[in-house]
Protein backbone atom coordinates (compact mmCIF):
# COMPACT_ATOMS: atom_id res chain seq x y z
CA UNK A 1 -7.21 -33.01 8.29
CA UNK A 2 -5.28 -33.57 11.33
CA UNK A 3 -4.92 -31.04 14.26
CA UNK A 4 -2.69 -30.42 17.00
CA UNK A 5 -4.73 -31.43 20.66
CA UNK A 6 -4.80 -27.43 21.21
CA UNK A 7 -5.94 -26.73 18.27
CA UNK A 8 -8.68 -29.19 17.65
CA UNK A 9 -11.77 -26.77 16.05
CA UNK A 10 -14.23 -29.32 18.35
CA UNK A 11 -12.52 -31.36 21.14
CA UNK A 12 -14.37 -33.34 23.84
CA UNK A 13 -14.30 -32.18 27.52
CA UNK A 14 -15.35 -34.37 30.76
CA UNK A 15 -17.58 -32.29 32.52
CA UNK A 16 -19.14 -32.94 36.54
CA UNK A 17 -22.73 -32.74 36.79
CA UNK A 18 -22.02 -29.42 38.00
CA UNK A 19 -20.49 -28.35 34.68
CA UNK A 20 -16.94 -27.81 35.83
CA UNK A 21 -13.75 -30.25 34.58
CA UNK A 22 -13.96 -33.52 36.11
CA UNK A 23 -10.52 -33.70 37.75
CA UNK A 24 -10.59 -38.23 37.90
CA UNK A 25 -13.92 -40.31 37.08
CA UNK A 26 -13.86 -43.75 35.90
CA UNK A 27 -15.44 -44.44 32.30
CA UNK A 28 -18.61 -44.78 33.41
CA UNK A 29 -18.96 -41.71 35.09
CA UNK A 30 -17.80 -40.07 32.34
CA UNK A 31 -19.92 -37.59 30.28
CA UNK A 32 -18.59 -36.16 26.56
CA UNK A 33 -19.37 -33.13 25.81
CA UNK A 34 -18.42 -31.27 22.49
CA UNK A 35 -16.66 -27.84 23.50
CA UNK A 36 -16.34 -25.39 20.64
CA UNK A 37 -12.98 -23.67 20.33
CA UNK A 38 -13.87 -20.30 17.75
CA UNK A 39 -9.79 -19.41 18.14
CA UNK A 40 -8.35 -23.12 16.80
CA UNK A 41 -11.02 -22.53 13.82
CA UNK A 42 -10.45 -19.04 12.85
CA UNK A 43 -6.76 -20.15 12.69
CA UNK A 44 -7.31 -23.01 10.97
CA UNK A 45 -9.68 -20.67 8.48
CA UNK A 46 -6.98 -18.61 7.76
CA UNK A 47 -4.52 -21.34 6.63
CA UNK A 48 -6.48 -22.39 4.45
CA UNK A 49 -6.65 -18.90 2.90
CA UNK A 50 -3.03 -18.28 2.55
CA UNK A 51 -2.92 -21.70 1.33
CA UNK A 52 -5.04 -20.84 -1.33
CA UNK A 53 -5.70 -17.23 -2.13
CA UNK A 54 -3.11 -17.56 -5.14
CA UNK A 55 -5.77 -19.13 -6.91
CA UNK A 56 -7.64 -15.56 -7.23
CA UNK A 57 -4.26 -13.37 -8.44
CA UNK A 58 -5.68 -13.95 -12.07
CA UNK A 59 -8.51 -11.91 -11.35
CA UNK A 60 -6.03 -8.79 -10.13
CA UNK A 61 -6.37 -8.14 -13.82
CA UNK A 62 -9.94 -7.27 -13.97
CA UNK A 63 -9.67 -4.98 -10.89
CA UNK A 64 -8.06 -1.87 -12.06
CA UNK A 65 -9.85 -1.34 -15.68
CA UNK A 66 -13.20 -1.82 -13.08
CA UNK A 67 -11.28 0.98 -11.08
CA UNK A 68 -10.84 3.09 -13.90
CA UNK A 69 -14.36 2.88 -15.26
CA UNK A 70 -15.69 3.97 -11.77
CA UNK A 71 -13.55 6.64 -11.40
CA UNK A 72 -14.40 8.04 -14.69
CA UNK A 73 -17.93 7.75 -13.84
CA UNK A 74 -17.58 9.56 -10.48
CA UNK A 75 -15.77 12.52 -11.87
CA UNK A 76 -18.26 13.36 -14.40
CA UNK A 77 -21.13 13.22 -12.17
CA UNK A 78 -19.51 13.85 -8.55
CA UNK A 79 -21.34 17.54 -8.44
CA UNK A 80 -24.78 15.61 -9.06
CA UNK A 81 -23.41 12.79 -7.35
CA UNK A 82 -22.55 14.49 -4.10
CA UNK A 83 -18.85 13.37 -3.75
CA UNK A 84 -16.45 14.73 -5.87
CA UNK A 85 -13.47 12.88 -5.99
CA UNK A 86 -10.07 14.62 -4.36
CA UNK A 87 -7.30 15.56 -6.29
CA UNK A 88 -3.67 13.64 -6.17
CA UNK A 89 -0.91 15.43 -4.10
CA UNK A 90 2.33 13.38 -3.89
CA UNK A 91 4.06 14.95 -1.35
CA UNK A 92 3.27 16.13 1.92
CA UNK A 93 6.26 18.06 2.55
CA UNK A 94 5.54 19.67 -0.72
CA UNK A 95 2.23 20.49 0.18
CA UNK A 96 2.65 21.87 3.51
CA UNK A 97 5.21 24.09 2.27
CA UNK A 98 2.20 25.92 0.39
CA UNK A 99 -0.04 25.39 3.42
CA UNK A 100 1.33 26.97 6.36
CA UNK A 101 -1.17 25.71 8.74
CA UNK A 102 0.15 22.67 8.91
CA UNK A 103 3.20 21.93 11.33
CA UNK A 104 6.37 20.04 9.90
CA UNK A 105 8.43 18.39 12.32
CA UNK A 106 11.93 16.46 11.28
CA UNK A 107 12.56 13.98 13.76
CA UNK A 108 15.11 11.88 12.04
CA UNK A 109 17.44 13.19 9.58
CA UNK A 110 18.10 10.98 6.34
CA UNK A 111 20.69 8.01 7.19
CA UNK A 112 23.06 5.99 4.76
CA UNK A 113 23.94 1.93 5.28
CA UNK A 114 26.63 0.30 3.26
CA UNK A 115 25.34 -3.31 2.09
CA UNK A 116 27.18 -6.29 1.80
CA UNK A 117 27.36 -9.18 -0.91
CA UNK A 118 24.02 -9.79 -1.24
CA UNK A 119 23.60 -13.87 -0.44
CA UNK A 120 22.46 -14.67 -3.89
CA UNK A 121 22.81 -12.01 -6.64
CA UNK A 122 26.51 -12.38 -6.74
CA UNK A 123 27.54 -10.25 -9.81
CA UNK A 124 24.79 -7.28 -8.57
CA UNK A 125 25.79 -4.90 -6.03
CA UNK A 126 23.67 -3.15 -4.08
CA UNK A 127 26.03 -0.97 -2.68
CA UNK A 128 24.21 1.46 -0.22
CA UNK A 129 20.55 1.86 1.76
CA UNK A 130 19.48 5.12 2.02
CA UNK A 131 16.84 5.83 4.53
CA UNK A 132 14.77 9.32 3.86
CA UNK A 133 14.13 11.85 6.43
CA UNK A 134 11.41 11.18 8.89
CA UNK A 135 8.67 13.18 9.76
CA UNK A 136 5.45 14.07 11.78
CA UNK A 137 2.79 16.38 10.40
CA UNK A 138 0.06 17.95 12.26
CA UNK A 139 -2.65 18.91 9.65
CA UNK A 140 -6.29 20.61 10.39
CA UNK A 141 -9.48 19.82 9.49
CA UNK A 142 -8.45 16.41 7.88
CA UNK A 143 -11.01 13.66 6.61
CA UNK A 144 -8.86 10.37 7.30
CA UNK A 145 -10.39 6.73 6.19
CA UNK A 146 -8.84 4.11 7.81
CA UNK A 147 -8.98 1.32 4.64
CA UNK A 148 -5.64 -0.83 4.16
CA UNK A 149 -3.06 2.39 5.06
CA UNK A 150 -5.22 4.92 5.60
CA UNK A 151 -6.43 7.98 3.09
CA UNK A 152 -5.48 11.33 3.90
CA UNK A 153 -8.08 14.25 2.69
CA UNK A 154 -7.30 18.23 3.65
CA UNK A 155 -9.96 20.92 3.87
CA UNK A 156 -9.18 21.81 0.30
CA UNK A 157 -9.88 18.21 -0.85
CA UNK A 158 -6.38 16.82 -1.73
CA UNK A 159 -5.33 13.16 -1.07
CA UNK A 160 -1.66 12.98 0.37
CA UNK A 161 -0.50 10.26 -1.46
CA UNK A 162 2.61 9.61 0.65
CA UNK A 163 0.68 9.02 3.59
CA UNK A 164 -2.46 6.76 1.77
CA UNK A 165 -0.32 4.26 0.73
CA UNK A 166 -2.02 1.84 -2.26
CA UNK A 167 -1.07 -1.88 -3.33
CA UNK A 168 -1.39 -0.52 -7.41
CA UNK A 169 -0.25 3.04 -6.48
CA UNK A 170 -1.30 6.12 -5.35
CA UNK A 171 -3.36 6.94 -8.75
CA UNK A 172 -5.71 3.90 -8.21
CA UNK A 173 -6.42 4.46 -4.45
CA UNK A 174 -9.91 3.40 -4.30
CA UNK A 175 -10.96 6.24 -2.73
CA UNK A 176 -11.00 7.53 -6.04
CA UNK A 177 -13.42 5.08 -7.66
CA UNK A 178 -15.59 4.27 -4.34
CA UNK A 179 -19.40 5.69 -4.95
CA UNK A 180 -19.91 5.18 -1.25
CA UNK A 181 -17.31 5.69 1.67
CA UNK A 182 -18.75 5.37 5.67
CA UNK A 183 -20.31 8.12 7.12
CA UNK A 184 -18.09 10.76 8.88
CA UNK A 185 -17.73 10.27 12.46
CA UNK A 186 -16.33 13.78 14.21
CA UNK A 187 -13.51 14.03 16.46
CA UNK A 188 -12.40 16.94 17.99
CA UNK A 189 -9.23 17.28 20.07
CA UNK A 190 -5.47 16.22 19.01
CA UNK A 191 -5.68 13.03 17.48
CA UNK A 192 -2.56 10.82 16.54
CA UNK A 193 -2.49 8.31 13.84
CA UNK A 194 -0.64 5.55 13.12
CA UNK A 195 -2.97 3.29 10.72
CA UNK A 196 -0.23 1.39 8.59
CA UNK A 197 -0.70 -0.65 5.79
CA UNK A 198 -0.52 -4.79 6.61
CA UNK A 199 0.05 -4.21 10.39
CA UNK A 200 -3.60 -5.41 11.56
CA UNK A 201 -2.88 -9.24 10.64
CA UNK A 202 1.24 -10.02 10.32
CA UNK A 203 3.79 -9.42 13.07
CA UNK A 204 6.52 -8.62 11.07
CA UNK A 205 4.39 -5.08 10.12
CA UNK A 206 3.37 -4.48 12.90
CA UNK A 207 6.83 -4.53 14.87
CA UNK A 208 8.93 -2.82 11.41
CA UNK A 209 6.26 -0.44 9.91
CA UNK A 210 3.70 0.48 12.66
CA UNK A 211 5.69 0.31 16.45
CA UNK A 212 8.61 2.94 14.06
CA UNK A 213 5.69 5.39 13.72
CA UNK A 214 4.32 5.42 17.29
CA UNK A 215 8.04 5.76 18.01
CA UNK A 216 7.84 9.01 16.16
CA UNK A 217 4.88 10.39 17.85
CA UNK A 218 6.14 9.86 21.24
CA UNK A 219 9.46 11.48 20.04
CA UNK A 220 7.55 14.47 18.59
CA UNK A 221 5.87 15.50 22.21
CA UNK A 222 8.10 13.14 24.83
CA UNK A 223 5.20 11.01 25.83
CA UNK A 224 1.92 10.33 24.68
CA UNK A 225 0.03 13.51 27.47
CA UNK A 226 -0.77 15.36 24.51
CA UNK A 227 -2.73 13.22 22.12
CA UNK A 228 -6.20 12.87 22.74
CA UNK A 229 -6.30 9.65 20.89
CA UNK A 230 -3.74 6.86 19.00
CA UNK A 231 -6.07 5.33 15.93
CA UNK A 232 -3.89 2.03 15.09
CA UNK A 233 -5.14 -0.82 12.85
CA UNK A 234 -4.53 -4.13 14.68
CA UNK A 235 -5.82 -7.69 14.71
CA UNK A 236 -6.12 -7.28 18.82
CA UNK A 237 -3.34 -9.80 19.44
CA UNK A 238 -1.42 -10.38 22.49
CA UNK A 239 1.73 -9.18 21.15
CA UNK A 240 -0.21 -5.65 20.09
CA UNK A 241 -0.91 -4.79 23.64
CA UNK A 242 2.39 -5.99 25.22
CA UNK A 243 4.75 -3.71 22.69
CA UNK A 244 1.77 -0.61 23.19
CA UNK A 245 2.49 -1.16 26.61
CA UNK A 246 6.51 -0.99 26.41
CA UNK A 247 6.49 1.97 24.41
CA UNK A 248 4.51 3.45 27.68
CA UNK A 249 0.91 4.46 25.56
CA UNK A 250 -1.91 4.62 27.42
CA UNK A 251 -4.15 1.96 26.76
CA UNK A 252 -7.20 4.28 27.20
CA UNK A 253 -6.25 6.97 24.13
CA UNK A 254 -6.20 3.56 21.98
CA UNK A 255 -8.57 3.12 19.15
CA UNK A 256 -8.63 -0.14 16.62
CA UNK A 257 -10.12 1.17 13.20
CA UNK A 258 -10.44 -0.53 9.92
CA UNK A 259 -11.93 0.34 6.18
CA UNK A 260 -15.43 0.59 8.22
CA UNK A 261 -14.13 4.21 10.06
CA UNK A 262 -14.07 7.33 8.67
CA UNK A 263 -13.37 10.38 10.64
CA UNK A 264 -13.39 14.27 10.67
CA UNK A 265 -10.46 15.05 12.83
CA UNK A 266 -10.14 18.79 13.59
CA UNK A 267 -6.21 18.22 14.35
CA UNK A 268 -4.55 15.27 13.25
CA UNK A 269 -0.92 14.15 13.90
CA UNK A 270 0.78 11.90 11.11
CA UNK A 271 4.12 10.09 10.97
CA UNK A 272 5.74 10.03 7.83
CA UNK A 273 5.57 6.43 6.49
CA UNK A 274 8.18 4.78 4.70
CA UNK A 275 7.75 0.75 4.45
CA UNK A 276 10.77 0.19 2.06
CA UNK A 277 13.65 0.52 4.14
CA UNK A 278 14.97 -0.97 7.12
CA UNK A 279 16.31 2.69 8.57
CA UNK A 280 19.10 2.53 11.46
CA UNK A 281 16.39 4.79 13.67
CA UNK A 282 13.70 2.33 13.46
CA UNK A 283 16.28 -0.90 14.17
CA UNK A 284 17.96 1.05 17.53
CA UNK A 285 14.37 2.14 18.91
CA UNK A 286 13.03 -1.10 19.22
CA UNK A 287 15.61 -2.65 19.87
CA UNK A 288 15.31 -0.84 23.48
CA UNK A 289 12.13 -2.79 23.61
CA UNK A 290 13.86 -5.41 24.66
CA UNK A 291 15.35 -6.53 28.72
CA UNK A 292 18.86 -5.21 29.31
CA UNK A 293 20.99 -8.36 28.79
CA UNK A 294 23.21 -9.08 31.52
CA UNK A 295 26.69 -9.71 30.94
CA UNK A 296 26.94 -13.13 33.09
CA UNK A 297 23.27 -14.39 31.22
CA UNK A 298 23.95 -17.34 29.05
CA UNK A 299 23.87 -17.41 25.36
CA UNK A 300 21.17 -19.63 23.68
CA UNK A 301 20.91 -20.95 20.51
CA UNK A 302 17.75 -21.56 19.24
CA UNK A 303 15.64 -23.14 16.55
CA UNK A 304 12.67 -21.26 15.36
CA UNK A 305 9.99 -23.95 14.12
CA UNK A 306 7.39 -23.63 11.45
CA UNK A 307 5.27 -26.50 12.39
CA UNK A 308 2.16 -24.51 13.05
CA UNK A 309 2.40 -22.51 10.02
CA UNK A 310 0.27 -23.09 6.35
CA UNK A 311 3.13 -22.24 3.97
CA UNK A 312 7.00 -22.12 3.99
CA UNK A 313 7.23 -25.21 6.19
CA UNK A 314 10.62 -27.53 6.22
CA UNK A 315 9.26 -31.14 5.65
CA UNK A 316 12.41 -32.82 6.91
CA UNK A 317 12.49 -30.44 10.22
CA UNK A 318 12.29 -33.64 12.62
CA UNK A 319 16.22 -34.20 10.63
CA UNK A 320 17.04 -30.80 10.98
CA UNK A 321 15.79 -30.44 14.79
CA UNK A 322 17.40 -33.58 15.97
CA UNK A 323 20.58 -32.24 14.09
CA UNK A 324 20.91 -29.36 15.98
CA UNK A 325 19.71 -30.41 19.75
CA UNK A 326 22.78 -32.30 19.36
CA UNK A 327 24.99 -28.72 19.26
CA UNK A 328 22.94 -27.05 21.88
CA UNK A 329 20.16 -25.70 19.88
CA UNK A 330 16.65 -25.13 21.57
CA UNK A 331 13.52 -25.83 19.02
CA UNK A 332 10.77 -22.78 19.96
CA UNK A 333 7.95 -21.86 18.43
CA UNK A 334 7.83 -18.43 18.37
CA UNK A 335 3.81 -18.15 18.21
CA UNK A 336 3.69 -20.39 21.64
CA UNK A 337 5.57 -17.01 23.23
CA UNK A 338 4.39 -13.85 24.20
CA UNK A 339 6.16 -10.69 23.06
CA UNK A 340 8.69 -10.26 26.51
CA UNK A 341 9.36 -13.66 25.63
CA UNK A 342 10.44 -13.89 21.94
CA UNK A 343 12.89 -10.42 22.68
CA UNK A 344 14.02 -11.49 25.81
CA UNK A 345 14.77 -14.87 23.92
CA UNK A 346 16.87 -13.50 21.10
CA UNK A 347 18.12 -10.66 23.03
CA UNK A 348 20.40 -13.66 24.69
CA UNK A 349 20.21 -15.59 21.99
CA UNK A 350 24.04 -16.76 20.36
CA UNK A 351 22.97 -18.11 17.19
CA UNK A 352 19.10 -18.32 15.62
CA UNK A 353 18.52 -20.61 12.44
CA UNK A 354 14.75 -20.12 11.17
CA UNK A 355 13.01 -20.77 7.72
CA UNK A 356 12.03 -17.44 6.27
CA UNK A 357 8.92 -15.90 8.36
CA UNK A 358 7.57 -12.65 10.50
CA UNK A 359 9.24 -14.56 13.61
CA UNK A 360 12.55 -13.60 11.98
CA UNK A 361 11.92 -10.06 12.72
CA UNK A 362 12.58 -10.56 16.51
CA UNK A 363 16.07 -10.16 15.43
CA UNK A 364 15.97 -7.00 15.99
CA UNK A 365 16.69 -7.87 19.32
CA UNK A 366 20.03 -8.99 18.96
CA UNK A 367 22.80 -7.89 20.08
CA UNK A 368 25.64 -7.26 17.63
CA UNK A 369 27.26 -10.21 16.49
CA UNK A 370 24.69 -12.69 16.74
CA UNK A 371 24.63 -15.21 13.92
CA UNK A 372 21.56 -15.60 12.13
CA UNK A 373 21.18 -17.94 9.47
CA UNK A 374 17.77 -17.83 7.26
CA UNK A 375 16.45 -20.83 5.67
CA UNK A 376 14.85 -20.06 2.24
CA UNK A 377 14.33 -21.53 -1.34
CA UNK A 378 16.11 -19.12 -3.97
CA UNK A 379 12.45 -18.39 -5.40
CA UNK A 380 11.25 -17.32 -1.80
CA UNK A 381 14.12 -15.25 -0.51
CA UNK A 382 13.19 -11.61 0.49
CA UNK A 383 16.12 -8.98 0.74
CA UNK A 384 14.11 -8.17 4.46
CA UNK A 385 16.48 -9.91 6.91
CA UNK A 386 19.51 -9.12 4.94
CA UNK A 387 18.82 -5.41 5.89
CA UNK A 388 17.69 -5.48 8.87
CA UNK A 389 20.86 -7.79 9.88
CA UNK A 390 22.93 -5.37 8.45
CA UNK A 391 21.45 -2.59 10.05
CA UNK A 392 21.25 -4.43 13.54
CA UNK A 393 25.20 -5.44 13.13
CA UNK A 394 24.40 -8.93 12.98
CA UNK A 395 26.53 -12.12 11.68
CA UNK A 396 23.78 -13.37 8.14
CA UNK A 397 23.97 -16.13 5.94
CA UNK A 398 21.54 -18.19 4.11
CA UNK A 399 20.85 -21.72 3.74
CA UNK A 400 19.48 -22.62 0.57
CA UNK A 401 16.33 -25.03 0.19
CA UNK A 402 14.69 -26.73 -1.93
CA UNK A 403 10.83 -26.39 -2.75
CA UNK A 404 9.28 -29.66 -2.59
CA UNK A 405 7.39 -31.19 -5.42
CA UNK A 406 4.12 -31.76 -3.20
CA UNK A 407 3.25 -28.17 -2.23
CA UNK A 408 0.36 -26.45 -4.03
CA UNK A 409 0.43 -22.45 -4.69
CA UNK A 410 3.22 -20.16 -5.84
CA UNK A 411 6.52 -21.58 -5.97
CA UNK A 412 7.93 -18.76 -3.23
CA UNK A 413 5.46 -20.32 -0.86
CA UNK A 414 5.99 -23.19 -0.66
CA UNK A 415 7.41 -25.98 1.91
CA UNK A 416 10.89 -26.79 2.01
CA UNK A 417 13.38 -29.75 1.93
CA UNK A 418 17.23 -28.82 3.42
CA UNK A 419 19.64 -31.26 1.96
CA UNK A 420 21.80 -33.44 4.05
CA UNK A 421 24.94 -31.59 2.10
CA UNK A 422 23.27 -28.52 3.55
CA UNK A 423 22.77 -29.65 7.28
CA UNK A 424 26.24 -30.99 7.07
CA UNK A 425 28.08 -27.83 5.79
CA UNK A 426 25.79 -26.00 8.36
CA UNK A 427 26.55 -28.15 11.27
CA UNK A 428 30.59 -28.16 10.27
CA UNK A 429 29.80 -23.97 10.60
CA UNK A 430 28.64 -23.65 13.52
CA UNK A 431 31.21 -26.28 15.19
CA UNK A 432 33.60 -23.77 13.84
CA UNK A 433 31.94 -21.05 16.29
């Protein structure tokens, strides 16, 4: 396997006798030293994985009869046991309306989008996305667990379903079958939390499902002055800290938990979660994320490359790219940009062709208008950009792909091929622009 120069695992450094970079020796004062670089091989780790993880859905199946057994298990022994199992509440708003210690706020009311032809179910319409209420709850003497989206427990032992979110549903939350969970750590004071499920390790999440429910909890008090804490799950990236730090939270209230945290909170502030829908609220508060675009800026087109990536990759790009330099198109890698960056970017951006990735959700920093077209195979497509385009007021098409024979893993995975009919009906678009 072949890597990039700055992302070589092990690369060789010249080093002075001093240990610092030689700046200009001549061979023979040369001295090669092997340098270890733990960030090129945790990336490289983790291609592999998405590479090949598909190779382990078969044994999905054997997960939730295990799950099942367990649970059964625990509920006949819990007393003896010393952890009974809690009981399955659905709704929150339900619930609090028989527990009146607990504090309902409404901070965005239910909001209705009207859909258009969706790019390749033809004869289906989708007519409308609706977009529930949102919320923030502040519920006492709460047991939280911060595994995958978090697991809600009240003082009277009842999971909130809507706010532990489950891959297999709420029913088969392992909390339910677990025979050991982490000890209880206690924390007193107001604490807000914001743990989301996929956030800690895919940028898309993290900017669509986590930033729209610390957007809530600054809504619900102004600022962040009256939480004593913000427990987030996060991979500690770059792009984590920057959007914390434009939505103005103090870096010192912020705590990064995962499955290994458990706490006793004695007041605990939730946003209502809701990962389905692209809702108008969540599209128009980040979009103030990012720089005011000024009138006399210049428009960009750009290019968004998949180079770097392990799947989805377009193996005639170097066609593609060439293609498009030649109508004023920029070729970016959106991972070689920090946050300001990649919104400032397609803030000004014109026009943004992309294969389907997370780097498409930047365009939520468009401004209206801006023509976005998605490169996908028919098997691949996800109905994701198509909403939030529509949401954002944004010009969406799709160019179709082709998978190519030579990619290993599930078909809506896998690298890509753009005919030259394609590029050319594409290119004689965007002339016409």
């Amino acid at each position: 396997m072949r890597f990039p120069a700055h992302a070589r695992p092990f690369r060789k450094e010249r080093k002075q006798d001093n240990g610092l970079p030689a700046k200009s020796t001549s061979p023979s004062q040369r001295n090669n030293v092997i340098v270890f670089n733990p960030r090129a091989i945790t990336m490289q780790v983790r291609n592999f994985v998405r590479r090949h993880k598909w190779r382990l859905r078969p044994l999905r199946r054997l997960v939730l009869p295990a799950r099942s057994i367990k649970r059964a298990a625990l509920e006949s022994i819990g007393a003896f046991w010393g952890r009974i199992p809690p009981r399955l509440e659905l709704s929150t708003l339900d619930y609090a309306s028989e527990h009146t210690e607990i504090s309902v706020r409404e901070i965005r009311c239910a909001e209705v989008v009207r859909l258009p032809p969706h790019p390749f179910r033809t004869h289906t319409s989708f007519g409308e996305l609706k977009a529930a209420p949102a919320f923030v709850f502040e519920i006492p003497n709460v047991n939280f667990w911060a595994h995958y989206g978090g697991a809600v427990v009240t003082a009277d032992n009842a999971l909130l379903a809507d706010l532990s979110p489950e891959v297999w549903g709420p029913a088969n939350h392992p909390i339910f079958s677990r025979w050991h969970l982490p000890e209880s750590e206690l924390l007193n004071g107001r604490i807000a939390i914001a743990v989301t499920p996929e956030a800690g390790a895919n940028y898309y999440h993290w900017l669509l499902d986590l930033l729209p429910r610390v957007l809530l909890l600054k809504h619900a008090t102004q600022n962040f002055s009256n939480y004593d804490t913000l427990l987030l799950n996060g991979s500690r990236a770059n792009y984590e800290r920057e959007t914390l730090t434009a939505l103005e939270v103090p870096p010192e209230k912020i705590r990064f938990v995962d499955s290994h945290d458990r706490f006793q909170i004695a007041s605990a502030v939730f946003p209502s979660l809701d990962n389905n829908v692209v809702a108008p609220w969540k599209v128009h508060g980040l979009h103030q994320l990012a720089s005011p675009v000024q009138s006399n800026q210049h428009r960009r087109r750009l290019y968004l490359s998949r180079a770097r990536a392990a799947v989805r990759r377009i193996t005639n790009e170097k066609e593609i790219s060439e293609a498009l330099r030649q109508h004023d198109f920029e070729i970016l890698e959106a991972e070689t940009q920090s946050f300001r960056e990649q919104a400032d970017l397609f803030a000004n951006a014109s026009a943004i062709v992309a294969p389907h990735g997370a780097a498409l959700a930047n365009i939520v920093f468009c401004q209206p208008g801006t023509r976005v077209v998605e490169i996908t195979t028919r098997a691949g497509y996800r109905d994701w950009y198509w909403q939030l385009a529509t949401v954002a007021g944004l010009s969406y098409e799709v160019l179709e792909a082709q998978p190519t024979r030579s990619s290993s893993g599930p078909i809506e995975n896998a690298d890509m091929i753009v005919s030259r009919q394609g590029l050319a009906r594409l290119l004689e678009s965007l002339c016409a622009h």
